[in-house]
PDB file of N, CA and C in Angstrom:
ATOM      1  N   UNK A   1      -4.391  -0.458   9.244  1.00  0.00           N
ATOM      2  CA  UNK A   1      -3.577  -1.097   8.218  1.00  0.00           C
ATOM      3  C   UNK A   1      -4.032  -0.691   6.823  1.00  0.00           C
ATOM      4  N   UNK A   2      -5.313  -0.589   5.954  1.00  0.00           N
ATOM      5  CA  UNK A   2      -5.494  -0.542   5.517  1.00  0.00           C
ATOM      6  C   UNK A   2      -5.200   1.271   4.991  1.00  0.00           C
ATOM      7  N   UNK A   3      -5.577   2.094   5.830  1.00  0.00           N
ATOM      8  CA  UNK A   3      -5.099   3.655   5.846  1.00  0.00           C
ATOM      9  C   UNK A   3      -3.994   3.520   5.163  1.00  0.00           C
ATOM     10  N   UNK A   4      -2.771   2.637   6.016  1.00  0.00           N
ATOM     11  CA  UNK A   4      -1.610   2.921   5.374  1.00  0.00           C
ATOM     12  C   UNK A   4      -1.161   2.347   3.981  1.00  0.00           C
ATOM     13  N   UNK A   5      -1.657   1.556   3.153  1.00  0.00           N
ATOM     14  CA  UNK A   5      -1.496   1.201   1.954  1.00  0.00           C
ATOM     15  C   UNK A   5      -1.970   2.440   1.009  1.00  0.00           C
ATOM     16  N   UNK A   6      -2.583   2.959   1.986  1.00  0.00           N
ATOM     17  CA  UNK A   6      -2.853   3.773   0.427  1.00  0.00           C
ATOM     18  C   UNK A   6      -1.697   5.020   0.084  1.00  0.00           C
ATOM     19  N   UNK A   7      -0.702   4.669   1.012  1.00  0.00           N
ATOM     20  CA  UNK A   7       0.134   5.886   0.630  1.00  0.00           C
ATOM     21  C   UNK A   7       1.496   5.004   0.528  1.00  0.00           C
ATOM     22  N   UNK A   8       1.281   3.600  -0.259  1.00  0.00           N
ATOM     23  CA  UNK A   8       2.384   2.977  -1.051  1.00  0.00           C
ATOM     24  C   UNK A   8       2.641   3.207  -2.276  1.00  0.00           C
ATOM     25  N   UNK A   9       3.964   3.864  -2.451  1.00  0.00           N
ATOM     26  CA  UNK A   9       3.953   3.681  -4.332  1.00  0.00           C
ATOM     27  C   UNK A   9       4.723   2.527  -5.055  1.00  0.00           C
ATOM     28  N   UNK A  10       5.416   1.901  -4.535  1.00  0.00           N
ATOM     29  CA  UNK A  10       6.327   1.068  -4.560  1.00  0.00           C
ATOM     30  C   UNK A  10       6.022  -0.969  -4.478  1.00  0.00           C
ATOM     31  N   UNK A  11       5.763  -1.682  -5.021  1.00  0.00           N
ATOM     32  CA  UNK A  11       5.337  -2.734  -4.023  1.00  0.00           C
ATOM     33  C   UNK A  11       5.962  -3.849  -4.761  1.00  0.00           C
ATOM     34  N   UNK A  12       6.687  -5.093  -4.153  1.00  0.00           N
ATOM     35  CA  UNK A  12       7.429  -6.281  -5.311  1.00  0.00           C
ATOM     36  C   UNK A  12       7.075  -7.067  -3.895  1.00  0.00           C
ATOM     37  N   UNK A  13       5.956  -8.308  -4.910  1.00  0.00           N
ATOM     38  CA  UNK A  13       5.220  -9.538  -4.306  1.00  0.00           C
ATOM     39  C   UNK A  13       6.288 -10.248  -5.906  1.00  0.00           C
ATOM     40  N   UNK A  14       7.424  -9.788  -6.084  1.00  0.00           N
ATOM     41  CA  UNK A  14       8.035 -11.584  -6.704  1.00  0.00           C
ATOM     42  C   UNK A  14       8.309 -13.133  -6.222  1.00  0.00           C
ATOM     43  N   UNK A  15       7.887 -13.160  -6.782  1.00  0.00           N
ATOM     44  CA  UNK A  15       8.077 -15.400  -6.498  1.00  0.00           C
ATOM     45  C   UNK A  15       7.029 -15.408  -5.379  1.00  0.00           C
ATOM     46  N   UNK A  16       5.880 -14.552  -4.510  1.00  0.00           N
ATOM     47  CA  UNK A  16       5.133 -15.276  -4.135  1.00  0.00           C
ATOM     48  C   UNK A  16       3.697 -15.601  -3.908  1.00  0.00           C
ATOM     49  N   UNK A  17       2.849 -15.742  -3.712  1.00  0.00           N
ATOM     50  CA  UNK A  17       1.907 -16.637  -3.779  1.00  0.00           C
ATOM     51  C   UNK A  17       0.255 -15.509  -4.312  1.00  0.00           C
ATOM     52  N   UNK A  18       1.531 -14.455  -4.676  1.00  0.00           N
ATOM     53  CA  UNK A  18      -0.086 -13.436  -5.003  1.00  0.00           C
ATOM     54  C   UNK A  18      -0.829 -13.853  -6.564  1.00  0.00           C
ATOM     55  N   UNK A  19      -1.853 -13.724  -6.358  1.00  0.00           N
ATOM     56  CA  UNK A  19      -2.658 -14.078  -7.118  1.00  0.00           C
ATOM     57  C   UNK A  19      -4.176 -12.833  -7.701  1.00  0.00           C
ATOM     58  N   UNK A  20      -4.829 -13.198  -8.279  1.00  0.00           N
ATOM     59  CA  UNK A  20      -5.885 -12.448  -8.677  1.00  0.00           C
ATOM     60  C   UNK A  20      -6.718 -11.700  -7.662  1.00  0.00           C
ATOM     61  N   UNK A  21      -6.898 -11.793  -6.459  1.00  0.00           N
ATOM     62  CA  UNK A  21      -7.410 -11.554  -5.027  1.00  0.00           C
ATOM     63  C   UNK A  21      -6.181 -10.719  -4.258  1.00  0.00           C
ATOM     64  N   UNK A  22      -5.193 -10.926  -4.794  1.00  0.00           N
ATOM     65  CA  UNK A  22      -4.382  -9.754  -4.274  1.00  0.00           C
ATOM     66  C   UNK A  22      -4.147  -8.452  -5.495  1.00  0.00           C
ATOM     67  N   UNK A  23      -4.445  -8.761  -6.821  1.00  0.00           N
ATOM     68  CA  UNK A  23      -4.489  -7.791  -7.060  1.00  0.00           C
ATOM     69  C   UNK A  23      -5.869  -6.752  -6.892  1.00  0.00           C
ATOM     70  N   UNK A  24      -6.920  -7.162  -6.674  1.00  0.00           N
ATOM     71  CA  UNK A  24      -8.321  -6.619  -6.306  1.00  0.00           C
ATOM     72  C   UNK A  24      -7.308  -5.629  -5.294  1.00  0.00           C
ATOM     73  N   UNK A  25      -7.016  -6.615  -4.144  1.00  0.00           N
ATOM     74  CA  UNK A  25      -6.260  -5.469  -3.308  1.00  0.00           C
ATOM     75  C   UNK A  25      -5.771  -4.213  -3.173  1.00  0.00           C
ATOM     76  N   UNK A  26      -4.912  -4.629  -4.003  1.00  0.00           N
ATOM     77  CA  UNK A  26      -3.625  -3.530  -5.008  1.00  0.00           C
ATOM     78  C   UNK A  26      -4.371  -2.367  -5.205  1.00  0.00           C
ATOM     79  N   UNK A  27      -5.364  -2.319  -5.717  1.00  0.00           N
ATOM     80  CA  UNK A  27      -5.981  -1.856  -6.172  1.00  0.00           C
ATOM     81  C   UNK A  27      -6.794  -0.315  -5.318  1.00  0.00           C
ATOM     82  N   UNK A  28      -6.586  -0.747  -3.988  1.00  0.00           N
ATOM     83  CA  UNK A  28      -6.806   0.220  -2.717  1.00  0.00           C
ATOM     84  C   UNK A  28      -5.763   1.146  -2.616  1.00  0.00           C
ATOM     85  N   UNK A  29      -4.556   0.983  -3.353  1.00  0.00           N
ATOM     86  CA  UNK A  29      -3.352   1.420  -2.890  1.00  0.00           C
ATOM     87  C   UNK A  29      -3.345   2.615  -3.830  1.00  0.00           C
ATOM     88  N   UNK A  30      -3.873   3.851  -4.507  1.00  0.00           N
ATOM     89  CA  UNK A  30      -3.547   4.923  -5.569  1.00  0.00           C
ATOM     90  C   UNK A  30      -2.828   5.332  -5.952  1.00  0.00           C
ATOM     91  N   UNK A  31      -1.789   5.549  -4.590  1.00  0.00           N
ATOM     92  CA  UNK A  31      -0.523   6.497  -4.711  1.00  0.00           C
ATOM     93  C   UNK A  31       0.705   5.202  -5.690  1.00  0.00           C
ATOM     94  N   UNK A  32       0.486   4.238  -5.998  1.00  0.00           N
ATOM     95  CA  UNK A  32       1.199   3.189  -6.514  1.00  0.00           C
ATOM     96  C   UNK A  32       1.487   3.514  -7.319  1.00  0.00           C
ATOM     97  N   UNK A  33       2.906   3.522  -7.514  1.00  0.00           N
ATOM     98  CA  UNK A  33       3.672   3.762  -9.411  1.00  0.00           C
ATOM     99  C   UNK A  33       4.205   2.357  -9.992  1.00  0.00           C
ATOM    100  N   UNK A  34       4.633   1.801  -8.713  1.00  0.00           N
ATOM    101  CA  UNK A  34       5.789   0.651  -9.244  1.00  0.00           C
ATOM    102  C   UNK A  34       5.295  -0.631  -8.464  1.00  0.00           C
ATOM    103  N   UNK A  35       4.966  -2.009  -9.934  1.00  0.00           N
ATOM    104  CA  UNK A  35       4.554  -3.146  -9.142  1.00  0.00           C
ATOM    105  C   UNK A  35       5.383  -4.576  -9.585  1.00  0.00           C
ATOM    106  N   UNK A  36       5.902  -4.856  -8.286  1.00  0.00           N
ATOM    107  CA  UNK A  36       6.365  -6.699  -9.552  1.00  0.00           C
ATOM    108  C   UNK A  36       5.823  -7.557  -9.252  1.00  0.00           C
ATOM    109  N   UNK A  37       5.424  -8.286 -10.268  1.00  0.00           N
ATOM    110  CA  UNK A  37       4.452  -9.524  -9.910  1.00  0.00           C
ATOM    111  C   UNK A  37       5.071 -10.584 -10.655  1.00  0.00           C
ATOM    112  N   UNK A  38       6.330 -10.566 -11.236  1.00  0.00           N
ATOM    113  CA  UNK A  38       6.935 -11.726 -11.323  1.00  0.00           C
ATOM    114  C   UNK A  38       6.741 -12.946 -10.460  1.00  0.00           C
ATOM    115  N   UNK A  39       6.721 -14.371 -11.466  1.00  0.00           N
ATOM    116  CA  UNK A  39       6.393 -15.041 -10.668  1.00  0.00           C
ATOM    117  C   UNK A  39       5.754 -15.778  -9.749  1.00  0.00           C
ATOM    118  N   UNK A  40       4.368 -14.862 -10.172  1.00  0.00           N
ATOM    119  CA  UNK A  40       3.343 -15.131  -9.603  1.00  0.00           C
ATOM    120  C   UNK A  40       2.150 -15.617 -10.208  1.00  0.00           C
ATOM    121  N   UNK A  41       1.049 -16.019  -9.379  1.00  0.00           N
ATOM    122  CA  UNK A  41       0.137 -16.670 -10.492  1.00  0.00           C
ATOM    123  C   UNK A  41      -1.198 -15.678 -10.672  1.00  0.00           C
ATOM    124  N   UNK A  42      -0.766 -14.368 -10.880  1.00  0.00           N
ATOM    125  CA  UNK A  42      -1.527 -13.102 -10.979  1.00  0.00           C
ATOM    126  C   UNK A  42      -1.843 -14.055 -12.820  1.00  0.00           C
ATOM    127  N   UNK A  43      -3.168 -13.592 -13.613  1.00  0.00           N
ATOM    128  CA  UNK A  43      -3.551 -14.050 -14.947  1.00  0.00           C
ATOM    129  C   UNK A  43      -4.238 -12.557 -15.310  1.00  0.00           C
ATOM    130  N   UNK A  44      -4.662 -12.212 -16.816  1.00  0.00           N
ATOM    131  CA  UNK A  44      -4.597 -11.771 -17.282  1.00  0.00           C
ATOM    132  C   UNK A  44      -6.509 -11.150 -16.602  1.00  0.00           C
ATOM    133  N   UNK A  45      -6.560 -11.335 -15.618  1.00  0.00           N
ATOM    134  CA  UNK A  45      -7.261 -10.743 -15.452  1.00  0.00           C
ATOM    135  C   UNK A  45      -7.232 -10.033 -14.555  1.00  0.00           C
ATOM    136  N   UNK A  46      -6.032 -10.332 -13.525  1.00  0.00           N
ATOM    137  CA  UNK A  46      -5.696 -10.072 -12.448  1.00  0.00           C
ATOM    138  C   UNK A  46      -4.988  -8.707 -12.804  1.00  0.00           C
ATOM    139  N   UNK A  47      -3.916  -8.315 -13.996  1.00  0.00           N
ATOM    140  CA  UNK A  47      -3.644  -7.568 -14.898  1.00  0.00           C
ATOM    141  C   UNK A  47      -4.480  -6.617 -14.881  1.00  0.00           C
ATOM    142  N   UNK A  48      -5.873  -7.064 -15.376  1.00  0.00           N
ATOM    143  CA  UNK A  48      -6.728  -5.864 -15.876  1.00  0.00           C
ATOM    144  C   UNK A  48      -7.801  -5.055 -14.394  1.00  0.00           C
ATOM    145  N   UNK A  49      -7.387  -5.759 -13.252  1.00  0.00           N
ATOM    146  CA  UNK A  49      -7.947  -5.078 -12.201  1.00  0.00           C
ATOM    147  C   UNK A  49      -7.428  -3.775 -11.726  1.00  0.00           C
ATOM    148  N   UNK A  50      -5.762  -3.683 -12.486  1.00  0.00           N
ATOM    149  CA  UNK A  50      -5.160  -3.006 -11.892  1.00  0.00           C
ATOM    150  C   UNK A  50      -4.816  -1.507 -12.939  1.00  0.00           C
ATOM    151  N   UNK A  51      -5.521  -1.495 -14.143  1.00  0.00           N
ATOM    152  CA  UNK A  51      -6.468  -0.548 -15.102  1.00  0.00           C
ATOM    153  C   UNK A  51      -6.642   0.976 -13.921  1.00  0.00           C
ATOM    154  N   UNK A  52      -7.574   0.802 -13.046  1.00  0.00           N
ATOM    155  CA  UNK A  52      -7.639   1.859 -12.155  1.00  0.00           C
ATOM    156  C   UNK A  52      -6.736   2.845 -11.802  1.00  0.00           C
ATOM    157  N   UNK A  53      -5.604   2.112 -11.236  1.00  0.00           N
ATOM    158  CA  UNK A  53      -4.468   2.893 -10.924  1.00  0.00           C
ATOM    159  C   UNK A  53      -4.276   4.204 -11.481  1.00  0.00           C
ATOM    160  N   UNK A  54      -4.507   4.940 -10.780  1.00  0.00           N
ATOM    161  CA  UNK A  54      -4.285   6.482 -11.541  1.00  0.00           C
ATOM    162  C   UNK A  54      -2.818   6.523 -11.883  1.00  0.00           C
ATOM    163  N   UNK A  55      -1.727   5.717 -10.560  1.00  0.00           N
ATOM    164  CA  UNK A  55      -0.212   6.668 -10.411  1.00  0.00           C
ATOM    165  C   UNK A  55       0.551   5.979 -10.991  1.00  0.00           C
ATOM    166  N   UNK A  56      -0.258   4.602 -11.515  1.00  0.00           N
ATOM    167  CA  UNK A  56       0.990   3.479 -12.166  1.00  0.00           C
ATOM    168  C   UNK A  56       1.660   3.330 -13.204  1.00  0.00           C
ATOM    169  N   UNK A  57       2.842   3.168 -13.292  1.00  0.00           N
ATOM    170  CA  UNK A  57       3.753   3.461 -14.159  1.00  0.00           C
ATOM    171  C   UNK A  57       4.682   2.247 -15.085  1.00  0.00           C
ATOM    172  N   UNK A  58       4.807   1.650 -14.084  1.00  0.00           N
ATOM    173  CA  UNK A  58       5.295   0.342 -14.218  1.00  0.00           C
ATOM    174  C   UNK A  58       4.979  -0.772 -13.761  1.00  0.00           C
ATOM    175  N   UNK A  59       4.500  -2.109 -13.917  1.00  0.00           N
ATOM    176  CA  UNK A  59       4.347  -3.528 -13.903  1.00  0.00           C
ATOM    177  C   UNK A  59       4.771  -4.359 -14.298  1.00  0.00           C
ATOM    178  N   UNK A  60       5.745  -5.360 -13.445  1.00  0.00           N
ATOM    179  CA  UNK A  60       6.514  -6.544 -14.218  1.00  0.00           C
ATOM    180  C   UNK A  60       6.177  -7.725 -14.226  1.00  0.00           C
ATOM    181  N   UNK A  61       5.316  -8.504 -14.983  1.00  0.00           N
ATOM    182  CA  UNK A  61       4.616  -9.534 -14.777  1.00  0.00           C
ATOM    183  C   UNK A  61       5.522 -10.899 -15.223  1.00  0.00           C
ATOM    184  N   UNK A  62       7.098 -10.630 -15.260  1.00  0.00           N
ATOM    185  CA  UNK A  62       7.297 -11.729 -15.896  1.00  0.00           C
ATOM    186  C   UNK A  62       7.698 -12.844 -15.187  1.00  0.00           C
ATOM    187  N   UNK A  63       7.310 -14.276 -15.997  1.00  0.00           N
ATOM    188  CA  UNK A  63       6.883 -15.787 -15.219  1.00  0.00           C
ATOM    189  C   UNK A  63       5.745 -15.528 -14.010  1.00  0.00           C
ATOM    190  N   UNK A  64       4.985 -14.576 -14.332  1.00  0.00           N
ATOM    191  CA  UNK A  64       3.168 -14.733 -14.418  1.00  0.00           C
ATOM    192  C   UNK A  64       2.517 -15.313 -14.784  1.00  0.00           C
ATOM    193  N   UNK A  65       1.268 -15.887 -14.764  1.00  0.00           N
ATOM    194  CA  UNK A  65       0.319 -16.291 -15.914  1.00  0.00           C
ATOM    195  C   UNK A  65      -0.299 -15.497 -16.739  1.00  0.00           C
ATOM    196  N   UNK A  66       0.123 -13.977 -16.721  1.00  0.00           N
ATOM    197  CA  UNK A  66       0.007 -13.241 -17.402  1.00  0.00           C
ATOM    198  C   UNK A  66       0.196 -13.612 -19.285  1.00  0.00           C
ATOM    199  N   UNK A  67      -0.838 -13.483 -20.027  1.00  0.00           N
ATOM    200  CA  UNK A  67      -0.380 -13.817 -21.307  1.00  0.00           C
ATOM    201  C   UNK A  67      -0.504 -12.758 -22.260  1.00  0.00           C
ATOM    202  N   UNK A  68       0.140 -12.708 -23.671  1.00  0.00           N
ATOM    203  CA  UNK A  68       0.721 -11.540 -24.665  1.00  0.00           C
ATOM    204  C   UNK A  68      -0.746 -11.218 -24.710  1.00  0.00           C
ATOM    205  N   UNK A  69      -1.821 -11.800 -24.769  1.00  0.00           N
ATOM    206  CA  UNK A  69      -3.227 -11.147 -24.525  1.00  0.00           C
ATOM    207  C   UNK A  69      -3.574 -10.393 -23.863  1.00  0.00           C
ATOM    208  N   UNK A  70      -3.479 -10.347 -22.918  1.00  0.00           N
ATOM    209  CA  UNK A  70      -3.550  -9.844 -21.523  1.00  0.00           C
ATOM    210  C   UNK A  70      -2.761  -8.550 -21.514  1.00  0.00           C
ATOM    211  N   UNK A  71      -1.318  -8.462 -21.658  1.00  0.00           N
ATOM    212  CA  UNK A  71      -0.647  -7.422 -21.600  1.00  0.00           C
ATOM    213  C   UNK A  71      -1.016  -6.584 -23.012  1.00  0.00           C
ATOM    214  N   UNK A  72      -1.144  -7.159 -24.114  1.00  0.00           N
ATOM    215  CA  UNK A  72      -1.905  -6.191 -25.184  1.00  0.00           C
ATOM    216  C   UNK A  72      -3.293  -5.263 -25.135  1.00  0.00           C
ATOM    217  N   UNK A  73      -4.154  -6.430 -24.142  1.00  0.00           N
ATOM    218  CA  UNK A  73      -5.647  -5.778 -23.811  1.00  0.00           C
ATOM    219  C   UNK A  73      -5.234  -4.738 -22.532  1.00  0.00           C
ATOM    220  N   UNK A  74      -4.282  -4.972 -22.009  1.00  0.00           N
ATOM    221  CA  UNK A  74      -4.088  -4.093 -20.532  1.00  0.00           C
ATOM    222  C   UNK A  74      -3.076  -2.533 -21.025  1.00  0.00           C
ATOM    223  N   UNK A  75      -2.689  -2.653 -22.335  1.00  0.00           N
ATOM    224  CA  UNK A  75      -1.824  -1.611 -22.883  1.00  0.00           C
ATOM    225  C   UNK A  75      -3.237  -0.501 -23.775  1.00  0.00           C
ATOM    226  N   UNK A  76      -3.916  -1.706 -23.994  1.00  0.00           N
ATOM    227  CA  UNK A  76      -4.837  -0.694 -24.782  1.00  0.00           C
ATOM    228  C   UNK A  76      -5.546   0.616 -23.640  1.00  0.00           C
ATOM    229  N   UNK A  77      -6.286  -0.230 -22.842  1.00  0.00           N
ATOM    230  CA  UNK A  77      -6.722   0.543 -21.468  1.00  0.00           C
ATOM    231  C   UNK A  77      -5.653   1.877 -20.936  1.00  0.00           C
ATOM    232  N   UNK A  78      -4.617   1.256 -20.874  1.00  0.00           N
ATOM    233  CA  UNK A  78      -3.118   1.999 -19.792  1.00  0.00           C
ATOM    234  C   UNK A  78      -2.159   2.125 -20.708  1.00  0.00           C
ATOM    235  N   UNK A  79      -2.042   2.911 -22.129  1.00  0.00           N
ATOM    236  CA  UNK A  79      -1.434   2.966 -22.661  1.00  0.00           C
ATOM    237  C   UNK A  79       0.075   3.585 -22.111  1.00  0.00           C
ATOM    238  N   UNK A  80      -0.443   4.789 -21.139  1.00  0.00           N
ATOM    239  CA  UNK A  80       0.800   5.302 -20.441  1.00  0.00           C
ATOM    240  C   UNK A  80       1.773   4.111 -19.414  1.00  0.00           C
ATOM    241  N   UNK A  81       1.445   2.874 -19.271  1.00  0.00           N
ATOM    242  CA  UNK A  81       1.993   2.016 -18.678  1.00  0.00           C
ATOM    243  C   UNK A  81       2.905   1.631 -18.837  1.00  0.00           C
ATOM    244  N   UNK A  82       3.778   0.927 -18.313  1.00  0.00           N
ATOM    245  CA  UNK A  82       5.212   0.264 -19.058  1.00  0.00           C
ATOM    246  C   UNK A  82       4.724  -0.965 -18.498  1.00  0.00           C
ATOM    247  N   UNK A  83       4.638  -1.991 -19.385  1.00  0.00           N
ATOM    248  CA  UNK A  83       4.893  -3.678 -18.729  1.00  0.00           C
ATOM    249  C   UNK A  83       5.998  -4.258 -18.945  1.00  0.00           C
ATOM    250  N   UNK A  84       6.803  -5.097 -18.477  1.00  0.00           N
ATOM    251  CA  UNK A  84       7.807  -5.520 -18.480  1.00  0.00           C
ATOM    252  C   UNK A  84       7.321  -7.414 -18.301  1.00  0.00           C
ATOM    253  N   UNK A  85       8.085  -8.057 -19.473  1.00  0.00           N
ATOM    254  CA  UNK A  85       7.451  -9.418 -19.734  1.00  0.00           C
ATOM    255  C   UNK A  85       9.078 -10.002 -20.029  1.00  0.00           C
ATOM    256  N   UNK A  86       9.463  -9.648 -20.611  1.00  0.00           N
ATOM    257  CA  UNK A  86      10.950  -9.880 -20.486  1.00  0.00           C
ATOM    258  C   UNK A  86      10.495 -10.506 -22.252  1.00  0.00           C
ATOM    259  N   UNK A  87       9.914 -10.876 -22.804  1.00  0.00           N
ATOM    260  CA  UNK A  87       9.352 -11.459 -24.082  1.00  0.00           C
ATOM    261  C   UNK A  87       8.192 -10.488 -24.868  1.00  0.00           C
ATOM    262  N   UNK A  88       8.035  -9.384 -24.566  1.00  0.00           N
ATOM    263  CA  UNK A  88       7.165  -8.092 -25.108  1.00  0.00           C
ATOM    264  C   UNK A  88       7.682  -6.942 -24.962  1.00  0.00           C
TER     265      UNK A  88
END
């Protein structure tokens, strides 16, 4: 199971129950471009675990606990990133 995550690029956990311990996860996955975490109670630190990502492109954290902190400190790191907040 684990083999095969790493050749996900794609992944939408909206509306449920992922949190800071799933993004550690995420984090196994490289080949990842595209993530939504709408909705979830991922926080601004959970955000910055996911810094690593070589392939990531996009992240939609909105109605996260993600805050304009968080996505500012996580833009500085991943400038090539796109976040999507629906309010940034």
């Amino acid at each position: 199971l684990i083999r095969s995550l790493e050749n996900i690029s794609f992944l939408v956990l909206d509306e449920t129950a992922a949190g800071n311990v799933t993004c550690e996860m995420i984090c196994r996955m490289p080949r990842l471009q595209y993530l939504a975490l709408s909705g979830t109670q991922v926080t601004d630190k959970g955000l910055m675990e996911l810094v690593s990502l070589p392939r990531l492109h996009v992240v939609d954290v909105f109605g996260s606990k993600v805050t304009h902190e968080g996505i500012e400190r996580f833009k500085k790191a991943r400038p090539d990133v796109v976040v999507f907040n629906w309010y940034h």
